[in-house]
C-alpha atoms as a PDB file:
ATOM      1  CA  UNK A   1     272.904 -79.260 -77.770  1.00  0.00           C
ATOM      2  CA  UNK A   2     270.686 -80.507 -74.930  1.00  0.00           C
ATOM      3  CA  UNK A   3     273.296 -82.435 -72.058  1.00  0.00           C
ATOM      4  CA  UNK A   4     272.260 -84.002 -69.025  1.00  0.00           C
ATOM      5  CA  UNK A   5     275.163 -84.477 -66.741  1.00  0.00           C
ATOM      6  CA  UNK A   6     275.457 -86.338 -63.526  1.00  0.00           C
ATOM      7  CA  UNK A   7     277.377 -85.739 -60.409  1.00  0.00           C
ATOM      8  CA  UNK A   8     278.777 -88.035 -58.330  1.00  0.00           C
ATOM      9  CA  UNK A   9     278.417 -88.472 -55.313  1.00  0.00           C
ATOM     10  CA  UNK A  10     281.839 -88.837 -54.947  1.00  0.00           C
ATOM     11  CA  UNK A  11     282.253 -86.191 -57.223  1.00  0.00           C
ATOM     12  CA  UNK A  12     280.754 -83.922 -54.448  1.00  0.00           C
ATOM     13  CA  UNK A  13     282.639 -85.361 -51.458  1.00  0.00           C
ATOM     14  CA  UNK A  14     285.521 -86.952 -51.725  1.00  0.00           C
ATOM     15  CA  UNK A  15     286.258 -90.845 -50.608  1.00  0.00           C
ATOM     16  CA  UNK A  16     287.240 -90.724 -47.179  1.00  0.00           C
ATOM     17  CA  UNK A  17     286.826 -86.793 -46.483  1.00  0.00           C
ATOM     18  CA  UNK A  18     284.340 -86.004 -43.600  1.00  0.00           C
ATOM     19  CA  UNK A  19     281.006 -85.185 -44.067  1.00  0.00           C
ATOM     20  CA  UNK A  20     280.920 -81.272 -43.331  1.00  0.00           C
ATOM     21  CA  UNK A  21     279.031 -78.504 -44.758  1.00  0.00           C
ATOM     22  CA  UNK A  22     282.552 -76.920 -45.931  1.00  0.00           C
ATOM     23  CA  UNK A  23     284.035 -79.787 -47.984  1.00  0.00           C
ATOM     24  CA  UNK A  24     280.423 -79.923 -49.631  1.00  0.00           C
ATOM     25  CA  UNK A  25     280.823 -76.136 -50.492  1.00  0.00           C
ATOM     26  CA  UNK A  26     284.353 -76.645 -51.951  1.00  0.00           C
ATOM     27  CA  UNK A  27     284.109 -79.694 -54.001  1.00  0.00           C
ATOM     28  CA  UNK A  28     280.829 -78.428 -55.383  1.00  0.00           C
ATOM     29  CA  UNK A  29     282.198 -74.906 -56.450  1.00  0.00           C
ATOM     30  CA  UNK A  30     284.679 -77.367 -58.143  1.00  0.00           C
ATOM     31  CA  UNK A  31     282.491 -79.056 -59.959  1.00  0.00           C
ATOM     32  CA  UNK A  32     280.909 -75.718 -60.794  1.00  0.00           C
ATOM     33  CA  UNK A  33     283.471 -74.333 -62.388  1.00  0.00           C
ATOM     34  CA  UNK A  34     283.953 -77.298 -64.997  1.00  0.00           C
ATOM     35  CA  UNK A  35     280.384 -77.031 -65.402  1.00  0.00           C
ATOM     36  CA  UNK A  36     279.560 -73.676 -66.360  1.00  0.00           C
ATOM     37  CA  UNK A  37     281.220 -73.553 -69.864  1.00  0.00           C
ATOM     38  CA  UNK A  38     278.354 -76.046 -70.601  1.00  0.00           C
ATOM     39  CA  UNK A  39     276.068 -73.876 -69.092  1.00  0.00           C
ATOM     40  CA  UNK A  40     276.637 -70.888 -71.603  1.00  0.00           C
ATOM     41  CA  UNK A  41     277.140 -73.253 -74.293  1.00  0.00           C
ATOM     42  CA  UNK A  42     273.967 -75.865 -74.299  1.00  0.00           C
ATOM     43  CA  UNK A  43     270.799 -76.429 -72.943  1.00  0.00           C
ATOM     44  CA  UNK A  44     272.036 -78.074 -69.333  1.00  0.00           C
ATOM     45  CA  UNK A  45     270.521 -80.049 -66.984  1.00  0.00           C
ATOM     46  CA  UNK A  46     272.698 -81.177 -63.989  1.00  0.00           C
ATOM     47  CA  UNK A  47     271.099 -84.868 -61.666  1.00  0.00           C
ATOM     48  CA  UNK A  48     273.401 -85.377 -59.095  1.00  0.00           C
ATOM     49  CA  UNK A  49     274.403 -88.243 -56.738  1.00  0.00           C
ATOM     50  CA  UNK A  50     273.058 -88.515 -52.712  1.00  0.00           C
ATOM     51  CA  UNK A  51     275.070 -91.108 -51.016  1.00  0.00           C
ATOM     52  CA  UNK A  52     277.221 -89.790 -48.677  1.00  0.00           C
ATOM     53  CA  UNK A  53     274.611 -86.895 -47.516  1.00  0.00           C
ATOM     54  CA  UNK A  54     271.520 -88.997 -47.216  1.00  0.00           C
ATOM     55  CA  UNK A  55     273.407 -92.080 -45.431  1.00  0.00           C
ATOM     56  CA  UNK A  56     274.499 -89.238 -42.835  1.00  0.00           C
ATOM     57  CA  UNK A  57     271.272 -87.832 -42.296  1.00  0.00           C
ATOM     58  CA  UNK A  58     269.603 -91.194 -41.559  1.00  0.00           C
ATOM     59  CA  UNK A  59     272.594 -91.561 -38.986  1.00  0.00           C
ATOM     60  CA  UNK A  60     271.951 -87.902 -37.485  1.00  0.00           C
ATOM     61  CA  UNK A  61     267.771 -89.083 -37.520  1.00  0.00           C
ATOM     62  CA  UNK A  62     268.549 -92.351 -35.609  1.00  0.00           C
ATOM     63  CA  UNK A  63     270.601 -90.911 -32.818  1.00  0.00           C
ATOM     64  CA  UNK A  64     267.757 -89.017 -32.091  1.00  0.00           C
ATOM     65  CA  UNK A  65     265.159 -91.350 -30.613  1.00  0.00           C
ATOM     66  CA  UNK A  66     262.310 -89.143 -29.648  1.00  0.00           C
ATOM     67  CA  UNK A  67     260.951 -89.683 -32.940  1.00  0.00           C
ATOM     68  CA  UNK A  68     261.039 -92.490 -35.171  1.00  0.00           C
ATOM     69  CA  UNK A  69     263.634 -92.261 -37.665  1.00  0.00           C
ATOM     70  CA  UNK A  70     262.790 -90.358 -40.994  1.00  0.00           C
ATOM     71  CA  UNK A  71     262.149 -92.912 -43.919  1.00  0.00           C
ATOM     72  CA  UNK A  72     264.430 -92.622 -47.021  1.00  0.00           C
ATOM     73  CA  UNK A  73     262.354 -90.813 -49.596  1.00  0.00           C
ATOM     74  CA  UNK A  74     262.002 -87.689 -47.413  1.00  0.00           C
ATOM     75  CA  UNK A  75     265.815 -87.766 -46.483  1.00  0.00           C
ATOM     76  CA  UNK A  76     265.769 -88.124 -50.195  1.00  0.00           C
ATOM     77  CA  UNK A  77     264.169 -85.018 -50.655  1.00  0.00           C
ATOM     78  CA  UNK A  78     265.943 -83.016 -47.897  1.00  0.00           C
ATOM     79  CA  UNK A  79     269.188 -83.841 -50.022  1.00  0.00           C
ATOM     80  CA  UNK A  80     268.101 -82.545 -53.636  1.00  0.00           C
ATOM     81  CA  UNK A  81     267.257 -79.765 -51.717  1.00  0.00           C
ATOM     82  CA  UNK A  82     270.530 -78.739 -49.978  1.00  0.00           C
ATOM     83  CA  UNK A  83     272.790 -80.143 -52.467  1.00  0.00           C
ATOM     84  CA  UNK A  84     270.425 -78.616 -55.443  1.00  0.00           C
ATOM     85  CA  UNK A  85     270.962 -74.862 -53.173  1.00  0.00           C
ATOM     86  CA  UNK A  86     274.517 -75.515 -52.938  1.00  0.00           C
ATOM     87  CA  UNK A  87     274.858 -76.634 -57.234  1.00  0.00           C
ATOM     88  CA  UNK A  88     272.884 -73.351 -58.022  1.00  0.00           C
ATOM     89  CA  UNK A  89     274.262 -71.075 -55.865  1.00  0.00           C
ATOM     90  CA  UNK A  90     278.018 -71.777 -57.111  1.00  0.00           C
ATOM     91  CA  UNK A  91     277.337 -72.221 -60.767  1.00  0.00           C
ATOM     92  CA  UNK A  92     275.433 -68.925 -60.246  1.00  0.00           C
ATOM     93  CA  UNK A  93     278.509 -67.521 -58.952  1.00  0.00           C
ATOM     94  CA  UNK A  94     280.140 -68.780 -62.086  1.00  0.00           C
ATOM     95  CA  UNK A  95     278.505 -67.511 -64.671  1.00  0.00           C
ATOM     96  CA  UNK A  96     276.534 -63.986 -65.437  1.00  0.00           C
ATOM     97  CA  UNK A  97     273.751 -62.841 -63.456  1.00  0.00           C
ATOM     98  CA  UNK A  98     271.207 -62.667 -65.611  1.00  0.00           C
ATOM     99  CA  UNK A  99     271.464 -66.952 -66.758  1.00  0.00           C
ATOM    100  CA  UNK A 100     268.688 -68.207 -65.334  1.00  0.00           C
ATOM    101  CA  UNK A 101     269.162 -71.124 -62.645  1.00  0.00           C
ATOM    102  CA  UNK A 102     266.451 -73.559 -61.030  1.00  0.00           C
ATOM    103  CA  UNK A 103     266.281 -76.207 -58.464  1.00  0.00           C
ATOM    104  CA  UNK A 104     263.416 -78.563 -58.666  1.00  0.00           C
ATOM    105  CA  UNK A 105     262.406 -81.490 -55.940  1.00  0.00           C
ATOM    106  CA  UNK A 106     261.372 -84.382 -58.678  1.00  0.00           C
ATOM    107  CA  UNK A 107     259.392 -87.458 -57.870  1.00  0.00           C
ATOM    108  CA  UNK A 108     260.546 -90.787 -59.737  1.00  0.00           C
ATOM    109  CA  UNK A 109     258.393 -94.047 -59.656  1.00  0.00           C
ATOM    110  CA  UNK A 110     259.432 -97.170 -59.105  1.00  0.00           C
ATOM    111  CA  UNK A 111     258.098-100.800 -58.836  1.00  0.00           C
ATOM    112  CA  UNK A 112     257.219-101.738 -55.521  1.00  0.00           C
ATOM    113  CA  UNK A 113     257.892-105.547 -56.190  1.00  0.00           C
ATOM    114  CA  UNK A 114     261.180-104.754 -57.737  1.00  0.00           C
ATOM    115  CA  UNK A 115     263.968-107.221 -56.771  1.00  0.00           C
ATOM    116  CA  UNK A 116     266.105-105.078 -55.638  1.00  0.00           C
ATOM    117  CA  UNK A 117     264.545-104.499 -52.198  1.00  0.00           C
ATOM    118  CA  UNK A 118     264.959-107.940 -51.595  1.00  0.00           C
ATOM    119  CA  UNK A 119     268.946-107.413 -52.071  1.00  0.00           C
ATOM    120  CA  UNK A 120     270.018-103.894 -51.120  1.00  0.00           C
ATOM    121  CA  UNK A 121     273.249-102.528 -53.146  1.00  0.00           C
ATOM    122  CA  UNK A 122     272.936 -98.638 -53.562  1.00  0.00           C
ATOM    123  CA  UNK A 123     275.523 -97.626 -50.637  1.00  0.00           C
ATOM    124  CA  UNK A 124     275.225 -94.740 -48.639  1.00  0.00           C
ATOM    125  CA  UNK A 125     276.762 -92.674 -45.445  1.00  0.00           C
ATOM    126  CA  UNK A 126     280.623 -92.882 -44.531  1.00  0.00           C
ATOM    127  CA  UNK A 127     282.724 -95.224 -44.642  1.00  0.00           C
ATOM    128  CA  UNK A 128     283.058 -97.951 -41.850  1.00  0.00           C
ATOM    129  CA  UNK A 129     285.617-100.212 -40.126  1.00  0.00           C
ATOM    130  CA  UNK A 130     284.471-104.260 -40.391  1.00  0.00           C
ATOM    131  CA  UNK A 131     283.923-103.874 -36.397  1.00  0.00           C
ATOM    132  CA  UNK A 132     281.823-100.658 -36.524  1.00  0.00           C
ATOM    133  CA  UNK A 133     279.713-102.117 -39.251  1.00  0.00           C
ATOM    134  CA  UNK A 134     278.745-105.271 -37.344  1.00  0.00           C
ATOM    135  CA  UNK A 135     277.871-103.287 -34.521  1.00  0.00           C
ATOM    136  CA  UNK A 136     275.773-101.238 -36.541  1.00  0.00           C
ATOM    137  CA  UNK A 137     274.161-103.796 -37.756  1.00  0.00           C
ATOM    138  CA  UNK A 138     273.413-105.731 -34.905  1.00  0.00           C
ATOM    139  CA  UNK A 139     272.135-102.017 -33.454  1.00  0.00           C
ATOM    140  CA  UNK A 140     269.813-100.781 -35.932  1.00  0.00           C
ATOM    141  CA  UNK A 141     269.214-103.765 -38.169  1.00  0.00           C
ATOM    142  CA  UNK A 142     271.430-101.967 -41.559  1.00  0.00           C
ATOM    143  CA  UNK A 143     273.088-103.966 -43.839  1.00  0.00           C
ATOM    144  CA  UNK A 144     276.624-103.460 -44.784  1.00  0.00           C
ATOM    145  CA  UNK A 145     278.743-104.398 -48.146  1.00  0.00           C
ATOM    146  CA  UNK A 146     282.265-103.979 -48.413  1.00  0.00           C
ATOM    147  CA  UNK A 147     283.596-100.688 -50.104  1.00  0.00           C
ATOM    148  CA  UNK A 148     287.085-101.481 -50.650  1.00  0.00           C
ATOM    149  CA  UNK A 149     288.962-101.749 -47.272  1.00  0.00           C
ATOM    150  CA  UNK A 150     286.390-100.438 -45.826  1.00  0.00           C
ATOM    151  CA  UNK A 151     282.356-101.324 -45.032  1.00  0.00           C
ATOM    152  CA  UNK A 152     279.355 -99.051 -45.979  1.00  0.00           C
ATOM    153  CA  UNK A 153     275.695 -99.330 -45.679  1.00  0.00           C
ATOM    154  CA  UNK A 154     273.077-100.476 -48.831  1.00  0.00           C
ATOM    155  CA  UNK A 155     270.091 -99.664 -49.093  1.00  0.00           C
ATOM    156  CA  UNK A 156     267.364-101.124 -51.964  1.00  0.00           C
ATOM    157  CA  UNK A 157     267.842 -99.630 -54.980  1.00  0.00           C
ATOM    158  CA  UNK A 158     264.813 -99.995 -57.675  1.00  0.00           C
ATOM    159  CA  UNK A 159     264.895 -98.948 -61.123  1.00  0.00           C
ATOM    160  CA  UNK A 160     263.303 -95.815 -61.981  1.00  0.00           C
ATOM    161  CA  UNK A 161     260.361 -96.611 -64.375  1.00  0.00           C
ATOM    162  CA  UNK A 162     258.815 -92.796 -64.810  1.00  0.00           C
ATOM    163  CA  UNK A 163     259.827 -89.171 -63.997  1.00  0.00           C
ATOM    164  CA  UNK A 164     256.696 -86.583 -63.142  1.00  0.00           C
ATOM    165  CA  UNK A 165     257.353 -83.267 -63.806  1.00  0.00           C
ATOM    166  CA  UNK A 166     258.923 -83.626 -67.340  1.00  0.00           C
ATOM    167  CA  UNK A 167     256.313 -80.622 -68.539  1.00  0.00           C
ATOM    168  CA  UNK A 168     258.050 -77.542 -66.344  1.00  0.00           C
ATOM    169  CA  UNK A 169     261.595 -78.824 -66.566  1.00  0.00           C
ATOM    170  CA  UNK A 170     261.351 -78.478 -70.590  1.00  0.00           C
ATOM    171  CA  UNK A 171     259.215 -74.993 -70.341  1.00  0.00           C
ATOM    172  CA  UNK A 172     262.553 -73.915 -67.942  1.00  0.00           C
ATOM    173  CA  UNK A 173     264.991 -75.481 -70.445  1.00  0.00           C
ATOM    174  CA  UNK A 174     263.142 -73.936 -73.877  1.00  0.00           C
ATOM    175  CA  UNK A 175     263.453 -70.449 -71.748  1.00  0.00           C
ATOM    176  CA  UNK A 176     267.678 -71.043 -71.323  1.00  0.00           C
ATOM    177  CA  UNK A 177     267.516 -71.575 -67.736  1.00  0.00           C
ATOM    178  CA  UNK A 178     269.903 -74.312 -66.189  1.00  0.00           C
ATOM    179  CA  UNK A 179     267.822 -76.868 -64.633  1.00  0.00           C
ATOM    180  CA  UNK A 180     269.141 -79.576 -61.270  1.00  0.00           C
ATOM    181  CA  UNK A 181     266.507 -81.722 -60.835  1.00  0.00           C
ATOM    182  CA  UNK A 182     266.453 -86.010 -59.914  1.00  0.00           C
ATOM    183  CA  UNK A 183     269.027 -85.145 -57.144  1.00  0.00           C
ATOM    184  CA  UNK A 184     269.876 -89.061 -55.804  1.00  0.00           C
ATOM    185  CA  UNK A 185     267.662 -90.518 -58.315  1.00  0.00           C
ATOM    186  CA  UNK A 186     264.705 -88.143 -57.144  1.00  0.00           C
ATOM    187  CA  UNK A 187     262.158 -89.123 -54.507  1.00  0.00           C
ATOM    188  CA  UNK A 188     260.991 -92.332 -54.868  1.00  0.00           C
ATOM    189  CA  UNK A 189     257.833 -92.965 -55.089  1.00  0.00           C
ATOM    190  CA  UNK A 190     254.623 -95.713 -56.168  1.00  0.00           C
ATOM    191  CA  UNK A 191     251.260 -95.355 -56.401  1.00  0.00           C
ATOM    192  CA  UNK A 192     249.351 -97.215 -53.313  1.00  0.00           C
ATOM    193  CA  UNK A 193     247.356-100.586 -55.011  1.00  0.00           C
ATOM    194  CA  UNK A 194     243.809 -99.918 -53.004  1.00  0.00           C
ATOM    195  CA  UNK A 195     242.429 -96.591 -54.857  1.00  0.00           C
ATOM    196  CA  UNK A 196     240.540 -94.141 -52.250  1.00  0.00           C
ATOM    197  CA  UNK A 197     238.100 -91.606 -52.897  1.00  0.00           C
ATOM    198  CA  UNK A 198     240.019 -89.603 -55.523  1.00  0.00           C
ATOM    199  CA  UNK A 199     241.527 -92.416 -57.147  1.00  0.00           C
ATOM    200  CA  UNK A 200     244.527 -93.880 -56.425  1.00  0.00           C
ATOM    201  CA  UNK A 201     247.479 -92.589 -54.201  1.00  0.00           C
ATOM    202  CA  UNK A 202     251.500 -91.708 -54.806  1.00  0.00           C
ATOM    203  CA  UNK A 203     253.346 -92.618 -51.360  1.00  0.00           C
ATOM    204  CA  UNK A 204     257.051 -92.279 -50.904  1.00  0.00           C
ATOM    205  CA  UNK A 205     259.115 -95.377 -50.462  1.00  0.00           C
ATOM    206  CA  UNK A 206     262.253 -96.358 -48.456  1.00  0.00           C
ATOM    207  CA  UNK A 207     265.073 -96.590 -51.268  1.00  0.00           C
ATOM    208  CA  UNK A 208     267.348 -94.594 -52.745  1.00  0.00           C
ATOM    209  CA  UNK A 209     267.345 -94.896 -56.829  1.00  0.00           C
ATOM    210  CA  UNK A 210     270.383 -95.023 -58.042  1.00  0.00           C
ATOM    211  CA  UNK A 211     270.978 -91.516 -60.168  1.00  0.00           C
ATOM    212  CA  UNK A 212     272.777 -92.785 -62.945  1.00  0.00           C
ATOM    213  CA  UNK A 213     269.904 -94.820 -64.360  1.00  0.00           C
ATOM    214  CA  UNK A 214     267.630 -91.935 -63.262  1.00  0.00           C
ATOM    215  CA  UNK A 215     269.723 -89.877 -64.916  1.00  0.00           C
ATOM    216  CA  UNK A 216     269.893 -92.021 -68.085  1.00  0.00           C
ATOM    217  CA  UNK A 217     266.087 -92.013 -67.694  1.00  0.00           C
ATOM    218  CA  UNK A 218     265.682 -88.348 -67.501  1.00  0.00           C
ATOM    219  CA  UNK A 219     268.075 -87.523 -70.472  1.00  0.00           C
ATOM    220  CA  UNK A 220     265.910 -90.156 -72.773  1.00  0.00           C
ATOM    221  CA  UNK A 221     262.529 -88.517 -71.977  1.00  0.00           C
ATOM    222  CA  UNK A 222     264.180 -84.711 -72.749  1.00  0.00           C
ATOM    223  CA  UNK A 223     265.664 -86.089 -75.904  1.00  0.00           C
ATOM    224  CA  UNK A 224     269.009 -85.279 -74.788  1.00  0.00           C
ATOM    225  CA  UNK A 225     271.835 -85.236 -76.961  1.00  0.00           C
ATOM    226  CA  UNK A 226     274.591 -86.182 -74.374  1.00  0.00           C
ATOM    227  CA  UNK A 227     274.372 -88.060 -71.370  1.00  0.00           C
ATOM    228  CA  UNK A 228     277.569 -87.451 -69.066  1.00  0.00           C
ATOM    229  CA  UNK A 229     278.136 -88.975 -66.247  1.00  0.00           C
ATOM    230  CA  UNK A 230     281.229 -87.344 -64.238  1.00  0.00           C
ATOM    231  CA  UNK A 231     282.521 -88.769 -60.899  1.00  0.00           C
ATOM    232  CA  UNK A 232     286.246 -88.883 -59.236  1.00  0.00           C
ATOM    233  CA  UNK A 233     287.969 -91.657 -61.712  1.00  0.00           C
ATOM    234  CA  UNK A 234     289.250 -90.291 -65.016  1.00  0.00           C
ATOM    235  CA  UNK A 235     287.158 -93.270 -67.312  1.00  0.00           C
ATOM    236  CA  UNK A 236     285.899 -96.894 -67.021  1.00  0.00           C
ATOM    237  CA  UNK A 237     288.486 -99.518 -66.880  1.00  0.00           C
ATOM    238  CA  UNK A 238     289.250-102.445 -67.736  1.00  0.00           C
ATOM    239  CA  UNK A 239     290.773-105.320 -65.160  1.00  0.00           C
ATOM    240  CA  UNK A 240     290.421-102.174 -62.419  1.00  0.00           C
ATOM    241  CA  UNK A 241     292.487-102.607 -59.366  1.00  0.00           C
ATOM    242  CA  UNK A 242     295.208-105.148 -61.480  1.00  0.00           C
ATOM    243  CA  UNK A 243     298.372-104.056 -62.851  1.00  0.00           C
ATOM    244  CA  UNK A 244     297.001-104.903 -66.238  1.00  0.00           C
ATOM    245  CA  UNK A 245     294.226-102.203 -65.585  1.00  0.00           C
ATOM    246  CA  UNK A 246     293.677-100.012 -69.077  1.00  0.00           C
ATOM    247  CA  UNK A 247     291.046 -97.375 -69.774  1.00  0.00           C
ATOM    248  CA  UNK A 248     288.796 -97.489 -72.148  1.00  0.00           C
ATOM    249  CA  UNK A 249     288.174 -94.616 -74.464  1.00  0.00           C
ATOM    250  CA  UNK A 250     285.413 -96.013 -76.606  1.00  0.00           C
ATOM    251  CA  UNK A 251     283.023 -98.645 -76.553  1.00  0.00           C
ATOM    252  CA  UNK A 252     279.689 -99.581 -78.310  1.00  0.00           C
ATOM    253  CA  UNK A 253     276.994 -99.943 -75.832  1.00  0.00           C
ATOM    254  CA  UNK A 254     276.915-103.813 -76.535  1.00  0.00           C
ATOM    255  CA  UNK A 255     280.502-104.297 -76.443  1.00  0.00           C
ATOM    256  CA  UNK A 256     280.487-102.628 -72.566  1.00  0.00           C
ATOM    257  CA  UNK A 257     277.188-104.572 -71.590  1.00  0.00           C
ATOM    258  CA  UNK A 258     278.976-107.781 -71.787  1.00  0.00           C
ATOM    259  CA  UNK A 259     281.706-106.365 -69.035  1.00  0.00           C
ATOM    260  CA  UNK A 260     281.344-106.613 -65.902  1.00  0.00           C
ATOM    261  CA  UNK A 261     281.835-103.527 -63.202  1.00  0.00           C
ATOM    262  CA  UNK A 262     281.047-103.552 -59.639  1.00  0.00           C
ATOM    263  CA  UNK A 263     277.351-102.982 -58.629  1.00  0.00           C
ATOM    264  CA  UNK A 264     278.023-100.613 -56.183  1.00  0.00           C
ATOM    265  CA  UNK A 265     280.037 -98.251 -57.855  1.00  0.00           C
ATOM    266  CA  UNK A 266     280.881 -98.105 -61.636  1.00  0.00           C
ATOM    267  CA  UNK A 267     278.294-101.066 -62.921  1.00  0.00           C
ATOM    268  CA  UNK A 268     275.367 -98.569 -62.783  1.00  0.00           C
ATOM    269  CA  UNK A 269     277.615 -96.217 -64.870  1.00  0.00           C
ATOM    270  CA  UNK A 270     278.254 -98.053 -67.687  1.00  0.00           C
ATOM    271  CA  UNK A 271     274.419 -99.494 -67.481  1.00  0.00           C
ATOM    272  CA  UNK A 272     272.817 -96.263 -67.308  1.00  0.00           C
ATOM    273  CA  UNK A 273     275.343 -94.694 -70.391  1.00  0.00           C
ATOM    274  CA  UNK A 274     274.563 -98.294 -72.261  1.00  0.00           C
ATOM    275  CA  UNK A 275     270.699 -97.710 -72.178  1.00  0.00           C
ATOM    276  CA  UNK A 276     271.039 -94.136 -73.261  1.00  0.00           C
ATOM    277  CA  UNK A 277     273.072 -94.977 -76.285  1.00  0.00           C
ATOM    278  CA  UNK A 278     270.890 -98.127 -77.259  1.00  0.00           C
ATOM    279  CA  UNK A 279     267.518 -96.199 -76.649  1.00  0.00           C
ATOM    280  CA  UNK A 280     268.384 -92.460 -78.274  1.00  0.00           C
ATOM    281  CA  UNK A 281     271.611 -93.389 -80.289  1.00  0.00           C
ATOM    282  CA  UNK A 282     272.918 -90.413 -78.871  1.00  0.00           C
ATOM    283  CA  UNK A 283     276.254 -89.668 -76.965  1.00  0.00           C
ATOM    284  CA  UNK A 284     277.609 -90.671 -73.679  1.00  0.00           C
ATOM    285  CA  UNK A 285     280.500 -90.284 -71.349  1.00  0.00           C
ATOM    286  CA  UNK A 286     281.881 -91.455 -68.437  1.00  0.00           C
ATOM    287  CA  UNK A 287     285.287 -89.804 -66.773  1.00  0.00           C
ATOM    288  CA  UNK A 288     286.228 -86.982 -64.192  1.00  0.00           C
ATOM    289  CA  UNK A 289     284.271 -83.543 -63.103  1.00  0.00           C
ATOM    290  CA  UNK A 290     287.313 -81.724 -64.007  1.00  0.00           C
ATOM    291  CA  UNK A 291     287.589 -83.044 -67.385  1.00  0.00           C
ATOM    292  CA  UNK A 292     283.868 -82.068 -67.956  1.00  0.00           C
ATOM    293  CA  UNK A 293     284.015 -79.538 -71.364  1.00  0.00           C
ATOM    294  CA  UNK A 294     286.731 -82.170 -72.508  1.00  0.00           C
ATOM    295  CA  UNK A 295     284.777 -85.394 -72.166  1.00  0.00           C
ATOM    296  CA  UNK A 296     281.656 -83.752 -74.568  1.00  0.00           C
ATOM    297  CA  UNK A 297     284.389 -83.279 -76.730  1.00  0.00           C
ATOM    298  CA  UNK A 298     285.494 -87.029 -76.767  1.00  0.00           C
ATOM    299  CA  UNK A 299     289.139 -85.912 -75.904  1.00  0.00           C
ATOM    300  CA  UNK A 300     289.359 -87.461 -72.823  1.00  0.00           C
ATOM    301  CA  UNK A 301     287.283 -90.575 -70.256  1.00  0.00           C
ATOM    302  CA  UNK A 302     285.135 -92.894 -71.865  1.00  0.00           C
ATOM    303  CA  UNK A 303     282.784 -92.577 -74.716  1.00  0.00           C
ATOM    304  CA  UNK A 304     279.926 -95.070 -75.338  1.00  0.00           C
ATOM    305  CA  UNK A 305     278.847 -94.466 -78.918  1.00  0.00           C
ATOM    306  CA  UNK A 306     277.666 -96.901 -81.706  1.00  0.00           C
ATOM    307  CA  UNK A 307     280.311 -95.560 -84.139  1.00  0.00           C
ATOM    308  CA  UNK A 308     282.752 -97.132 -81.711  1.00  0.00           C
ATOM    309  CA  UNK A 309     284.954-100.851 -82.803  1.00  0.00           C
ATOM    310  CA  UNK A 310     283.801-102.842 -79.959  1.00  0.00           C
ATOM    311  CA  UNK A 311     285.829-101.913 -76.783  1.00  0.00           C
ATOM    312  CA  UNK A 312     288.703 -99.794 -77.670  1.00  0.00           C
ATOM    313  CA  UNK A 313     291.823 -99.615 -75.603  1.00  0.00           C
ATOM    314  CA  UNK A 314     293.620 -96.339 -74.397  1.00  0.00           C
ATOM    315  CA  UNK A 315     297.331 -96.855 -75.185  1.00  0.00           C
ATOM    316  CA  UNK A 316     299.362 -98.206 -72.467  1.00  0.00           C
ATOM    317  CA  UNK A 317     301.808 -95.005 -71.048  1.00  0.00           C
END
């Protein structure tokens, strides 16, 4: 079986934890170790979130004012390639020497008169106090959202209309290596409008695509079987944050559509594992890292699948 699974950002680094190098390492050799049953199992090819990692390096780039700050699409790339170093070194560590692993920087296009640069909602960095945010803001001209108690920065966040380098990753895949590629929705990129001399031109762009409906994107275009998108909540709820909250266990990809989830966090989710269902017919889930091997199996999160009866309830403990 050919799986796409993507990380969470969250899933990487934990709400609230700081942003060091050493809680990277550990949460990721967690996630590693729920991954790499896949790995020996099916054809696997692991997208993960960039959040929290490219939200601090913009920070780190703008207290540094020698320079003009680094635009978002090469922070972009400087993430897939530390976080795609850190994924393949502990899954390597996981599983024998000889399984292949690779770590590919991928370019994703996007519409450059897409709407959503005209209302940023992909969040990124730490986590901010209301009075830290409006200073911020009034500082260096970010705009914050509310993330709980709490404030982050958004950024725009297009929709991903074609991945480049499709050709490689399936000549890697068809050999049994694991494959991490459209880290933080990939680079993103458009092609300039005014061709020069040898045609026209792909530029970067400041966004950050959200990796979900990359990811959902990415597993269409390798004819994936499963789509699974893992994070730090055990499946999609319904009436989240109430005391009437239940989780759902299995939902058709129209019943789910007509829910609504917050933008910012579990809306792209349950978008990007709707698509993939409608457009492939094929399988997708939505729960916890650790539950990983489980959630393929249906046993445990949420699965979006056209054999499901509408939205269908977990039982109430």
């Amino acid at each position: 079986m050919r799986v796409v699974v993507a990380l969470g950002g969250n899933a990487l680094l934990r709400r609230g934890e700081p942003l060091t190098a050493e809680n990277q390492r550990a949460n990721t050799r967690v996630a590693c170790k729920a991954l790499a049953p896949l790995a020996l199992d099916h054809e696997l090819v692991i997208s993960h979130g960039n959040g929290p990692q490219v939200g601090l390096l913009a920070l780190q780039g703008a207290a540094y004012t020698e320079v003009d700050p680094y635009p978002l699409d090469l922070l972009g790339a400087q993430t897939e390639g530390m976080i795609g170093y850190l994924i393949q070194q502990e899954l390597g560590n996981e599983l024998p020497f000889e399984k292949r692993l690779a770590s590919l920087l991928t370019l994703v296009e996007v519409d450059a008169d897409d709407p959503a640069f005209a209302d940023p909602t992909k969040p990124i960095g730490p986590i901010y106090s209301q009075e830290d945010s409006e200073r911020l803001a009034e500082d260096k001209g970010w705009v914050f959202k509310p993330d709980g108690e709490s404030f982050r920065r958004v950024v725009p966040s297009p929709l991903p209309q074609r991945i480049f380098g499709l050709e490689p990753l399936e000549w890697l895949l068809e050999r049994g290596c694991v494959v991490i590629c459209a880290g933080g929705g990939g680079i993103p990129v458009k092609y300039t409008e005014e061709p020069v001399p040898a045609g026209r031109e792909l530029v970067g762009i400041e966004a950050v695509i959200d990796k979900d409906l990359a990811s959902a994107l990415l597993a269409r275009d390798l004819r994936a079987d499963a789509l699974a998108i893992v994070t730090d909540v055990d499946a999609v709820y319904e009436g989240w944050g109430t005391p009437a909250q239940r989780a759902i266990r299995r939902a058709t990809p129209e019943a789910l559509a007509g829910s609504e989830f917050a933008a910012g966090s579990m809306g792209p989710k349950v978008k990007a594992a709707c698509l993939f269902v409608e457009e492939t017919g094929g399988l997708a889930v939505i729960g916890s890292i650790a539950d990983t091997p489980a959630l393929l199996r249906g046993e445990v999160g949420t699965v979006v699948t056209r054999d499901a009866e509408g939205i269908e309830l977990a039982d109430v403990a």
